[in-house]
Each structure stands twice: as structure tokens, then as C-alpha cells.
Protein backbone atom coordinates (compact mmCIF):
# COMPACT_ATOMS: atom_id res chain seq x y z
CA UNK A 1 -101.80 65.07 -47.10
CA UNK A 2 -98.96 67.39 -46.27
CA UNK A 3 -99.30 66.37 -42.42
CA UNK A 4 -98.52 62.77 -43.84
CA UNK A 5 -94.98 63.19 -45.57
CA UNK A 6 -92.89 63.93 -42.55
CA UNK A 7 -94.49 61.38 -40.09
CA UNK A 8 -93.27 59.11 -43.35
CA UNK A 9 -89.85 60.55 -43.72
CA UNK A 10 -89.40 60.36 -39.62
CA UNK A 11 -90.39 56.38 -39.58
CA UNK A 12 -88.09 55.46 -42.66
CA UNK A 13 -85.41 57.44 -41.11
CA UNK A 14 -85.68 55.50 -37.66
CA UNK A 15 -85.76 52.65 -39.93
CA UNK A 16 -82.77 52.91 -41.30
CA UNK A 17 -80.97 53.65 -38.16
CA UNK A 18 -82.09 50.74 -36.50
CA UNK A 19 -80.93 49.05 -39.67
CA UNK A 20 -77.69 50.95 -39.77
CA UNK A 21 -77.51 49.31 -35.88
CA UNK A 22 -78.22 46.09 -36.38
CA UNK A 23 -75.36 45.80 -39.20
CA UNK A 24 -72.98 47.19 -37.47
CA UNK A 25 -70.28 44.53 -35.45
CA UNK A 26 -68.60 46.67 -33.97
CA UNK A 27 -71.98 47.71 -31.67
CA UNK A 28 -72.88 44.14 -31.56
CA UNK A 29 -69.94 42.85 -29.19
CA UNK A 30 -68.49 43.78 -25.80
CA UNK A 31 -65.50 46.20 -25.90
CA UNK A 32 -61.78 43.94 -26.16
CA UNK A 33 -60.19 44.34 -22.63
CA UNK A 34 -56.52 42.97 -22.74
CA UNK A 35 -56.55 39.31 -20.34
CA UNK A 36 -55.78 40.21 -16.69
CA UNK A 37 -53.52 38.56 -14.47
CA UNK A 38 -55.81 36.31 -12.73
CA UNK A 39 -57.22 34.87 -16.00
CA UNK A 40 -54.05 33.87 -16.93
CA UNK A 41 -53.23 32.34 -13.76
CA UNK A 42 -56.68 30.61 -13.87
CA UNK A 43 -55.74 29.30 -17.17
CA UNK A 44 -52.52 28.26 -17.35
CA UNK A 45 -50.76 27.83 -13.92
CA UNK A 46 -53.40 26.52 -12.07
CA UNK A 47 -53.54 23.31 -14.40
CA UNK A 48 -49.49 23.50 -14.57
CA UNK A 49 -49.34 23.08 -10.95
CA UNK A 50 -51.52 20.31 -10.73
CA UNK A 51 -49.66 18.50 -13.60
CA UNK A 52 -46.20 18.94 -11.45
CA UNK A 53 -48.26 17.62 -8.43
CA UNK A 54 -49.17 14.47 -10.07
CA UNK A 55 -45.77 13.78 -11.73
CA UNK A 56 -44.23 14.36 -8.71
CA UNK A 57 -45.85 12.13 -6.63
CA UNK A 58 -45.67 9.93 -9.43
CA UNK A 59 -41.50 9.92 -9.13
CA UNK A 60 -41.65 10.07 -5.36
CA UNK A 61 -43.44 6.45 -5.53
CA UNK A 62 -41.63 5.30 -8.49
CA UNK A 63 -38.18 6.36 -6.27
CA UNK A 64 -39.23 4.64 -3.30
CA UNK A 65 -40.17 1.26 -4.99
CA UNK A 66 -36.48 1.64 -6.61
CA UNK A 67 -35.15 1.79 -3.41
CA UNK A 68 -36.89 -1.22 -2.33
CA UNK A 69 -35.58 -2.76 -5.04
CA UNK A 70 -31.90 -1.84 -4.90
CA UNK A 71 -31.79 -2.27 -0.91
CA UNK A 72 -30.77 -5.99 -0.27
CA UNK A 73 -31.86 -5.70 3.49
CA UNK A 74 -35.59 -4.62 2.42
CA UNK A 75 -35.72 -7.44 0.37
CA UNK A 76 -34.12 -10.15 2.81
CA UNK A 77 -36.93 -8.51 4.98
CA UNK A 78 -39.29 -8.59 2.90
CA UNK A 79 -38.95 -12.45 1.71
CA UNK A 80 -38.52 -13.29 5.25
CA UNK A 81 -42.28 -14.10 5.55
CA UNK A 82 -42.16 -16.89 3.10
CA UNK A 83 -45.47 -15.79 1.86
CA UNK A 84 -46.62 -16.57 -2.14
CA UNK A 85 -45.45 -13.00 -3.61
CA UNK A 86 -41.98 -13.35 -1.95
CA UNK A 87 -40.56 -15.43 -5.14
CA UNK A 88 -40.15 -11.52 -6.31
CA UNK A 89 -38.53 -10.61 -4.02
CA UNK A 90 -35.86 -13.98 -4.39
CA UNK A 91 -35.77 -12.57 -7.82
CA UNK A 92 -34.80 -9.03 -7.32
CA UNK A 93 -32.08 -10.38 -5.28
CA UNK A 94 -30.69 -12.69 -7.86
CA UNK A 95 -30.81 -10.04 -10.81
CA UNK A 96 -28.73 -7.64 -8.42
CA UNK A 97 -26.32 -9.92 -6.96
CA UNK A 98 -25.72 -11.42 -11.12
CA UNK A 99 -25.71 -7.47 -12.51
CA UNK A 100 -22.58 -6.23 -14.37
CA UNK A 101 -23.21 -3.20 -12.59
CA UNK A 102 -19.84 -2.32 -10.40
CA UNK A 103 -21.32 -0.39 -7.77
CA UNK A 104 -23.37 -4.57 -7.16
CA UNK A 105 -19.82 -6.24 -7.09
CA UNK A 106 -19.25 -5.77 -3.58
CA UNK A 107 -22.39 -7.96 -2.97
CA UNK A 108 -21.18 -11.16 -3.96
CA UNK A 109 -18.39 -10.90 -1.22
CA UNK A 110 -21.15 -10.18 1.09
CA UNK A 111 -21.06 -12.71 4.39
CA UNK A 112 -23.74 -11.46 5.88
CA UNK A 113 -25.61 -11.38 2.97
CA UNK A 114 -25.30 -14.94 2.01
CA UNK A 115 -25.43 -16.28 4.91
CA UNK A 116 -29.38 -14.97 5.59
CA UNK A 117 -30.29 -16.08 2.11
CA UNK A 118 -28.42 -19.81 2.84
CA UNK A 119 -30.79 -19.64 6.17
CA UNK A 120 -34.12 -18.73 4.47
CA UNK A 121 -33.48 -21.02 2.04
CA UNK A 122 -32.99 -24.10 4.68
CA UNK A 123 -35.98 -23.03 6.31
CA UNK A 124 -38.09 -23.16 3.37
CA UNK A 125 -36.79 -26.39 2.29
CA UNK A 126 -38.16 -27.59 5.50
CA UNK A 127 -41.45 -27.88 3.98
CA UNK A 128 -41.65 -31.00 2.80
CA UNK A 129 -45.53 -31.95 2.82
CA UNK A 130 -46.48 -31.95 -1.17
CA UNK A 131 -49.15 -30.04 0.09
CA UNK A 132 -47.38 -27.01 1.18
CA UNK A 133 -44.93 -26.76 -1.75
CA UNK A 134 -47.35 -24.15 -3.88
CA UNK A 135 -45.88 -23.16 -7.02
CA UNK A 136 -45.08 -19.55 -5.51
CA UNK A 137 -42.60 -21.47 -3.22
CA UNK A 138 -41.44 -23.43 -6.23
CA UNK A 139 -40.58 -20.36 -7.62
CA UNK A 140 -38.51 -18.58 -4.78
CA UNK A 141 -36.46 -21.82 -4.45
CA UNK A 142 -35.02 -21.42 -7.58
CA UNK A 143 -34.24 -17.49 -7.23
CA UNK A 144 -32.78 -18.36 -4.32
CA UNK A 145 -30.79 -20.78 -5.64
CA UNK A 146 -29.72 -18.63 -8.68
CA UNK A 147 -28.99 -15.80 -6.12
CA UNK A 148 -26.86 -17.94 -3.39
CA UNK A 149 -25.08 -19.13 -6.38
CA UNK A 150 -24.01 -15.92 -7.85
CA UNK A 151 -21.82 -15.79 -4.29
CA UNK A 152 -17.99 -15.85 -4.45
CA UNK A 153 -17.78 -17.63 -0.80
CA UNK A 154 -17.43 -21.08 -0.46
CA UNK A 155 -19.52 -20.72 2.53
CA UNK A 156 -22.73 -21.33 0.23
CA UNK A 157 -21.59 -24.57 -1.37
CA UNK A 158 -23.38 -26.75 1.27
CA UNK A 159 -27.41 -25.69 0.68
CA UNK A 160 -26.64 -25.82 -2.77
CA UNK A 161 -25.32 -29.29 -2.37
CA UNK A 162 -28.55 -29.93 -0.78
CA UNK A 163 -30.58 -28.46 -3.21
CA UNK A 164 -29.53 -29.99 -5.66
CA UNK A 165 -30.04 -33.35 -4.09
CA UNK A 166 -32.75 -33.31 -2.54
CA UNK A 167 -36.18 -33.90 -4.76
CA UNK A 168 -38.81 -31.15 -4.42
CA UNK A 169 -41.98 -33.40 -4.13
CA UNK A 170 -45.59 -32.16 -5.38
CA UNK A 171 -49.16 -33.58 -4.96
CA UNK A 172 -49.08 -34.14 -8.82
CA UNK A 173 -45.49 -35.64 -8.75
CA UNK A 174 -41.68 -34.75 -8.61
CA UNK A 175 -40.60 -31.16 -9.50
CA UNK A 176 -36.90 -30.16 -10.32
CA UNK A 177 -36.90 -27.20 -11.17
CA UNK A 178 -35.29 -26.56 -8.02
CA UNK A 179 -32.91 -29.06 -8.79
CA UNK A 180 -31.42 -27.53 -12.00
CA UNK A 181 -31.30 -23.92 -10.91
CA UNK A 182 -28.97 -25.49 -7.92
CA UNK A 183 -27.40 -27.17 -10.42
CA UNK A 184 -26.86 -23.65 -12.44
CA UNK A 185 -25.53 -22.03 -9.26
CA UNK A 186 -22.93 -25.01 -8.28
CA UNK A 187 -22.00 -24.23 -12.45
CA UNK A 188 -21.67 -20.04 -11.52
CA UNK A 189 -19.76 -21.26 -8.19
CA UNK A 190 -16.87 -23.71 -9.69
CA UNK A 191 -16.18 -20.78 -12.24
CA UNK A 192 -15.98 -18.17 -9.78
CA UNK A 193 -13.83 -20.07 -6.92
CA UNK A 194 -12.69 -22.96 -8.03
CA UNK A 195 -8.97 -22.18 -7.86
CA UNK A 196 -10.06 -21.55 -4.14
CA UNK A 197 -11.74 -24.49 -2.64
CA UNK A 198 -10.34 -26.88 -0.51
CA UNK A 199 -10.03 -30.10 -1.11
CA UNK A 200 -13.00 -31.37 0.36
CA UNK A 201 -15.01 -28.77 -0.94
CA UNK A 202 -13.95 -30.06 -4.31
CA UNK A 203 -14.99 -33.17 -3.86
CA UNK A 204 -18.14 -32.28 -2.18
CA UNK A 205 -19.09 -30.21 -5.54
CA UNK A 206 -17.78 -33.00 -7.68
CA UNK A 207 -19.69 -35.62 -6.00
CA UNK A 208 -22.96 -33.79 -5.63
CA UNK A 209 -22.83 -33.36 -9.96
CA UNK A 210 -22.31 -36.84 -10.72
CA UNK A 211 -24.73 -37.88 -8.58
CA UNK A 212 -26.99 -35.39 -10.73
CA UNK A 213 -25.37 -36.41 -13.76
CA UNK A 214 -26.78 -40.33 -12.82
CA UNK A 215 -30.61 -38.95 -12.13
CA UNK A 216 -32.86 -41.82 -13.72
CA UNK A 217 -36.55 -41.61 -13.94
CA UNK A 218 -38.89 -44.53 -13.33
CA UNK A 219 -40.94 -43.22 -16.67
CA UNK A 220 -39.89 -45.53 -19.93
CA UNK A 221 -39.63 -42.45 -21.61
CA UNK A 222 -36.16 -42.96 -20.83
CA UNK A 223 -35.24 -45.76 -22.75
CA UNK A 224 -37.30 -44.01 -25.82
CA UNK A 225 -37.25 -39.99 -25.02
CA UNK A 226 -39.73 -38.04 -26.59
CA UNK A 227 -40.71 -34.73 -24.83
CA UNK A 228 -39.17 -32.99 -22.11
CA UNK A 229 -38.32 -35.41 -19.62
CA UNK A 230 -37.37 -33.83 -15.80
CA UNK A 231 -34.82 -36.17 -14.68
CA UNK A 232 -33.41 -36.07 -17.85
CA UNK A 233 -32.75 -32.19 -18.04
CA UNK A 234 -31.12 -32.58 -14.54
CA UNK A 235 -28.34 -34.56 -15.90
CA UNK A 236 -28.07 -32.67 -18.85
CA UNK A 237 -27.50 -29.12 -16.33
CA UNK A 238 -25.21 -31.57 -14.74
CA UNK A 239 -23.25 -32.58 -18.02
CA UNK A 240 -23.18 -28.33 -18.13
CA UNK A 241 -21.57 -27.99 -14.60
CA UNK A 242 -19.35 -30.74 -15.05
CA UNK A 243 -17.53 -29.15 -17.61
CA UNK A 244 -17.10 -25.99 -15.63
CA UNK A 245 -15.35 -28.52 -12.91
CA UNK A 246 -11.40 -29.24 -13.41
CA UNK A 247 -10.17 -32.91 -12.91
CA UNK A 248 -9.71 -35.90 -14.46
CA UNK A 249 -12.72 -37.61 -12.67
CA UNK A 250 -15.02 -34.87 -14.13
CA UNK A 251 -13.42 -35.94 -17.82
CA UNK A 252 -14.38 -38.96 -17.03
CA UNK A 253 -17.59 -38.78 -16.21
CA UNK A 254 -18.01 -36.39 -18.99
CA UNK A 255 -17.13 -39.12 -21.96
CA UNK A 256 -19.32 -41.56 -20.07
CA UNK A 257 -22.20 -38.69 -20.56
CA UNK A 258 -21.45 -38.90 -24.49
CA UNK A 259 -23.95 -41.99 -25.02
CA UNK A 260 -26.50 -40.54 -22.91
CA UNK A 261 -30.20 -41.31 -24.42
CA UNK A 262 -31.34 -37.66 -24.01
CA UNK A 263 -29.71 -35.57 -26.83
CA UNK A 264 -29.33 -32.26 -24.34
CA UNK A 265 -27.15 -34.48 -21.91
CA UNK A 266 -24.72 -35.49 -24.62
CA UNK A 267 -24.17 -32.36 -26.47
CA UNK A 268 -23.63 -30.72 -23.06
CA UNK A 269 -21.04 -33.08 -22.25
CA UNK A 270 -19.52 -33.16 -25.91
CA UNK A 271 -19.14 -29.52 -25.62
CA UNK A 272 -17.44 -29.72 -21.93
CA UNK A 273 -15.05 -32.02 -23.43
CA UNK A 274 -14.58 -29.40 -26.27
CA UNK A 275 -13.18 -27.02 -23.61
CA UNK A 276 -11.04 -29.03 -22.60
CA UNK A 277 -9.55 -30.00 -25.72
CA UNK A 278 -10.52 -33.86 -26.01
CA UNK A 279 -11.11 -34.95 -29.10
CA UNK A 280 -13.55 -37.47 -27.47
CA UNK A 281 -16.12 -34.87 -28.55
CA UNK A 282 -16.02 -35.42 -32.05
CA UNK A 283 -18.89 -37.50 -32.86
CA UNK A 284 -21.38 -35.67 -31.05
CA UNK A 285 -20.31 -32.74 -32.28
CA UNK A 286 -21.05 -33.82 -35.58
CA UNK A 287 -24.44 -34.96 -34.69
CA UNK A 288 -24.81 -31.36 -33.44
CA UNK A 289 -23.19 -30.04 -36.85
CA UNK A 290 -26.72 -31.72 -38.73
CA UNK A 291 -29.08 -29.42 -39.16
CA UNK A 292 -31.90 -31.66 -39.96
CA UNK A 293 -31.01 -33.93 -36.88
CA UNK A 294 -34.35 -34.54 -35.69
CA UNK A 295 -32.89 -36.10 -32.05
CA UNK A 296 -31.71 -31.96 -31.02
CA UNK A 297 -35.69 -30.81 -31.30
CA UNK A 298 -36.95 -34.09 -29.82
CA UNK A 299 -37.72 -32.38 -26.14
CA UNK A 300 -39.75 -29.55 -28.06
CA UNK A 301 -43.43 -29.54 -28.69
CA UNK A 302 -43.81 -26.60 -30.75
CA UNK A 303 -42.53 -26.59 -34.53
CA UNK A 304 -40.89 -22.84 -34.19
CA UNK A 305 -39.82 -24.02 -30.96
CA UNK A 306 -38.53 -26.84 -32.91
CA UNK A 307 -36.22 -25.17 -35.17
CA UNK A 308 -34.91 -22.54 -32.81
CA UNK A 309 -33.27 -25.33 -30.68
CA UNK A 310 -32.26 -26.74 -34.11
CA UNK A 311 -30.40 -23.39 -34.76
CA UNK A 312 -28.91 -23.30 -31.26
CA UNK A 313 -27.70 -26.69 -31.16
CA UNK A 314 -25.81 -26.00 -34.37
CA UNK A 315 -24.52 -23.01 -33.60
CA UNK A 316 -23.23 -24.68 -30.26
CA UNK A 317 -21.69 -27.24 -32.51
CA UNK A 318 -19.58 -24.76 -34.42
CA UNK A 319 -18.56 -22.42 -31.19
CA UNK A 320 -17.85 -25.82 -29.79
CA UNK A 321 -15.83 -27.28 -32.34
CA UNK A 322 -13.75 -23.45 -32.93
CA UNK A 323 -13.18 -23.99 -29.03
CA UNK A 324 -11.71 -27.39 -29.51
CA UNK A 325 -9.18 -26.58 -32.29
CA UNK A 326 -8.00 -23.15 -29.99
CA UNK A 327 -7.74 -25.55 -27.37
CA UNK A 328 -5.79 -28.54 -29.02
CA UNK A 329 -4.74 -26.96 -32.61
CA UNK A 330 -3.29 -30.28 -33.31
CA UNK A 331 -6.41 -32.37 -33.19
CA UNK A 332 -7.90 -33.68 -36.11
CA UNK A 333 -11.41 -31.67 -36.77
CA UNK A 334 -10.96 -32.29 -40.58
CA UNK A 335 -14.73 -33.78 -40.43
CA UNK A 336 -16.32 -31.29 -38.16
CA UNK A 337 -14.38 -28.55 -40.84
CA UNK A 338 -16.27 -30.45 -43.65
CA UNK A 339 -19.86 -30.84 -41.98
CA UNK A 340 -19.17 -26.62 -41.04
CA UNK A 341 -18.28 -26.16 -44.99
CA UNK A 342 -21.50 -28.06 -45.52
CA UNK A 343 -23.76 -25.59 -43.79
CA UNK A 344 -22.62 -22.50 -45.92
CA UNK A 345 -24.85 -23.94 -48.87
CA UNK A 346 -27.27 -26.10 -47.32
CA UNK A 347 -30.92 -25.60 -48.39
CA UNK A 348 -32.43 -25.82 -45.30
CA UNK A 349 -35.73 -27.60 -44.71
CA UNK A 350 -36.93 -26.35 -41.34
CA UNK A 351 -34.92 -23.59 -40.30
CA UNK A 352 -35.64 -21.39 -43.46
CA UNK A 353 -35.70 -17.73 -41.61
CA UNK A 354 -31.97 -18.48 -40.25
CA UNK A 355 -30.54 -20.07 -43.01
CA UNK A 356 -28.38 -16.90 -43.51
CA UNK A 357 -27.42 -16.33 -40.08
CA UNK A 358 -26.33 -20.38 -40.07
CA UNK A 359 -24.60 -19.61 -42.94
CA UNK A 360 -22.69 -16.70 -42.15
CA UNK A 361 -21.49 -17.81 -38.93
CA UNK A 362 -20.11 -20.79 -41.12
CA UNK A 363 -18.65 -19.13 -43.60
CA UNK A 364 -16.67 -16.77 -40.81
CA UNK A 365 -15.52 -20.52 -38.44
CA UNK A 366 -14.70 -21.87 -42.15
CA UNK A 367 -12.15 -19.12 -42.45
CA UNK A 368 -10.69 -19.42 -38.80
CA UNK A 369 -10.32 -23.20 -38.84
CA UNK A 370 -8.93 -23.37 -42.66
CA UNK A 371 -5.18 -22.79 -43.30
């Protein structure tokens, strides 16, 4: 029995070391060693660098496609080929030859320049089987068009002539989109050198437009327009560029355009004929003045479309008609006043959502135009 007690005390004893062990953290984990250098390159550079790698290459590409961009002889180069993804090209060209940017000024005086775009656009022109004239070549017709345009050199009045002119035919019919944006580049041409053409260049421009401005389609939507109607747009772009053109011929021409069946051809001309001060305008300016004038949304399918040409055409109307009385302060706009004094509490049907722009624009010609 006394042999017993100390084998017992020994066991509990080891027992409760063990147990002292076990609940002990501080013998349970690895000693803390402060983090050496390589760790914390392994952990922190090492994924930095990589980071900087990728953003750098990422701004070495994103640099050289700028430079693509901005270098007019790449991109002369590069549409060259006349292939389908060229049309970008035409169109980087025409947003930096029509940028506000100075250091871009000096292009527009560019001879050189000009005169490859004028001959890669005759060569493309060329192409006269429908079956050739893809919608990618569509495309960089009109960029070129709205690019040769945006020249101040008289030298690029003749392919624009000819563009203009000159139907773009497609296996499904007649396309003039080509057309117009000629049309828009003769318009950005006249205002830039008009002062500076010769004589015959005059009258080459002038003849070119009224020949656009007389564009009939064989369609007998016509003589009843509903819908956008191609020929129909060309002579209302025309109507636009003829009142950019000085002379009495163009005035002319102009107040002929002022009975024209497709509503965008006469308010064009009305509001030529506004810049120049001839009251001649009037009545289609009044038509414009009408908000619910169902005639000014006619070409549109769409109801939103709808009413946003509704808004444009009568906030047209009242620029036009604020033009008219700075040009000729004499004139008699008393009813164009009264149809603007109208709109500052008309309860709009369609145009809801701009009834207070409409209005406030109003309210602020109202105040110019009344004594």
C-alpha cells in the first residue's frame, strides 16, 4: 500500500505537466522572427513591378495608336489601300483637319495634303459598278468629302463639284449620302474662301448647288412627302449651302426654295434668307414658329424622334427670326414677335420634357426683339 502512493503522486504530477503544456500558447507556436528582406521583396515589389510592366506597355501601345492617329501621312497611307476599314481612317482625317485645336490649323493650308486626299478620292469614285460600292466605301466617301471640305484652298472645289453631282449608285438603288456630305463641304468651303475665289470658281460653286437644289426623285413621294426622302434632303443641304453663298442669283434661288414640298428644304432656305435680311422669310418662319406643325416631324419615324426635330425646328425659327431683325432692324417681324410671345405659355402637346427650355429661350428673344 505504501509502495502505491508515490507511483500515484508521480503519474498525476506528469499529468498535470502535460496539461500545464498543452494550455500553454506560448509553447504551442513557432518563435516571432521580424519579416526579412526577401519576404518583403517577394511580397510587395515583385507584384509592383509586374503591375508597372503591364501599364507600361499598356501606354506604350495606347501612345503609338495616338500617333497614328495624329500623323496625317500614316493615315493618307494607311487609307491608300481603299480596303473596307479605311472609312476610319477618312474619319480621323476629317475630325483633325475640322478640330479647334491650333497646333491642327496649319493643316487646312496644307497643299500637299489636299491634294492626295482630292486624288484618293477620284480614284475611288472610279468605282462605279453597284457591285463594288460596299457600304465601307460609302462611308469613306463621305469622310473624305467632309475632310477635303474643311480645306481653305480653292484647289479642292473641283472633286467636290463632282461629288456632289455625280449619283453614287447601289445594287438596291441610289445612295446620296455622298452627295450631301459634298454638299456640307462646298457649305464649309464658301464660308471659309469665299471672299477669295475667282470668278469662275464662283460660278462653278454656285452652279453645282442649284443644280442640287433642283434634285427630283422619280418616287411620288414627292408630290405627297412622308418619310425621309433622299433626293429631297439633297436639296434641302443645298437650300443650307446656298445661303452660305453671296449673290443675288443665290437669293434668288433661295425664295424660289420657299414653296418647296419637303418642309427641311424650305425652312433651310427661309432661314438663308433670314441672314440675309429678306423679309421674304416670313411665312416660313412662322410655320417654323408652330410647335404643333406636324409638316417639321413629317421625315421622322420615331415619336421622340418626332418631337426633337419639333424642338429644333422651333428653336431655328426663333434664332432665325432674332437674325433677321439684327440684320434688317427695320423689317416688320411684328407676327413672328407674336407667334415667339405665344410659345412662352403654350401647353405643349408633344414636346412636354422641353416645354421649359422652349419657353425660356422665348421669353429671353421676347426681350431682345421688344422695345
Amino acid at each position: 500500500m505504501t509502495d502505491q502512493r508515490p507511483t500515484d503522486s508521480v503519474e498525476k504530477a506528469s499529468s498535470t505537466d502535460e496539461h500545464s503544456k498543452v494550455n500553454r500558447p506560448d509553447d504551442s507556436l513557432p518563435p516571432v522572427e521580424p519579416p526579412t528582406a526577401t519576404f518583403i521583396l517577394q511580397l510587395f515589389l515583385i507584384p509592383l513591378a509586374i503591375v508597372s510592366m503591364v501599364v507600361l506597355v499598356w501606354l506604350m501601345f495606347s501612345w503609338m495608336a495616338q500617333m497614328g492617329r495624329d500623323n496625317p501621312d500614316q493615315l493618307v497611307s494607311q487609307l491608300r489601300k481603299l480596303d473596307d476599314p479605311s472609312w476610319q481612317r477618312a474619319y480621323e482625317l476629317a475630325e483633325l483637319l475640322r478640330s479647334s485645336d491650333p497646333a491642327y490649323a496649319k493643316l487646312r493650308k496644307d497643299e500637299k495634303l489636299a491634294d492626295e486626299l482630292v486624288s484618293i478620292l477620284e480614284n475611288d469614285l472610279k468605282f462605279s459598278d453597284p457591285k463594288e460600292i460596299t457600304d465601307a466605301r460609302i462611308q469613306r466617301r463621305v469622310y473624305l468629302c467632309r475632310a477635303i471640305g474643311s480645306f481653305e484652298l480653292a484647289s479642292v472645289l473641283p472633286i467636290l463639284c463632282k461629288a456632289a453631282t455625280e449619283p453614287q449608285k447601289l445594287v438596291d438603288g441610289e445612295d446620296v449620302e455622298v452627295r450631301i456630305a459634298a454638299l456640307e463641304g462646298l457649305a464649309m468651303l464658301a464660308s471659309n474662301l469665299q471672299v477669295s475665289l475667282s470668278d469662275a470658281e464662283k460660278a462653278k460653286l454656285l452652279s453645282t448647288v442649284i443644280a442640287c437644289s433642283e434634285s427630283k426623285s422619280p418616287s411620288t413621294q414627292e408630290t405627297n412627302p412622308a418619310g425621309y426622302i433622299p433626293q429631297a434632303e439633297v436639296r434641302a443641304v443645298a437650300a443650307y449651302t446656298l445661303g452660305v453663298i453671296d449673290g443675288d442669283e443665290a437669293t434668288a434661288r433661295l425664295k424660289k426654295m420657299l414653296v418647296d414640298t419637303y418642309s427641311n428644304a424650305r425652312y433651310n432656305a427661309a432661314t438663308g434668307l433670314a441672314r440675309r435680311g429678306d423679309v421674304a422669310a416670313i411665312p416660313v418662319l412662322k410655320e417654323m414658329l408652330d410647335p404643333e406643325n406636324e409638316l417639321s416631324a413629317r421625315d421622322e419615324s420615331n415619336p421622340n424622334d418626332q418631337d426633337r426635330k419639333r424642338v429644333n425646328v422651333v428653336l431655328t425659327g426663333i434664332q432665325a427670326t432674332m437674325t433677321l431683325h439684327k440684320v434688317a432692324p427695320d423689317a416688320d417681324i411684328s407676327e413672328l414677335v407674336d407667334r415667339i410671345d405665344q410659345l412662352r405659355n403654350h401647353e405643349f402637346k408633344l414636346i412636354i420634357s422641353s416645354q421649359p427650355r422652349i419657353q425660356s429661350i422665348a421669353t429671353e428673344a421676347i426681350q431682345r426683339l421688344k422695345p
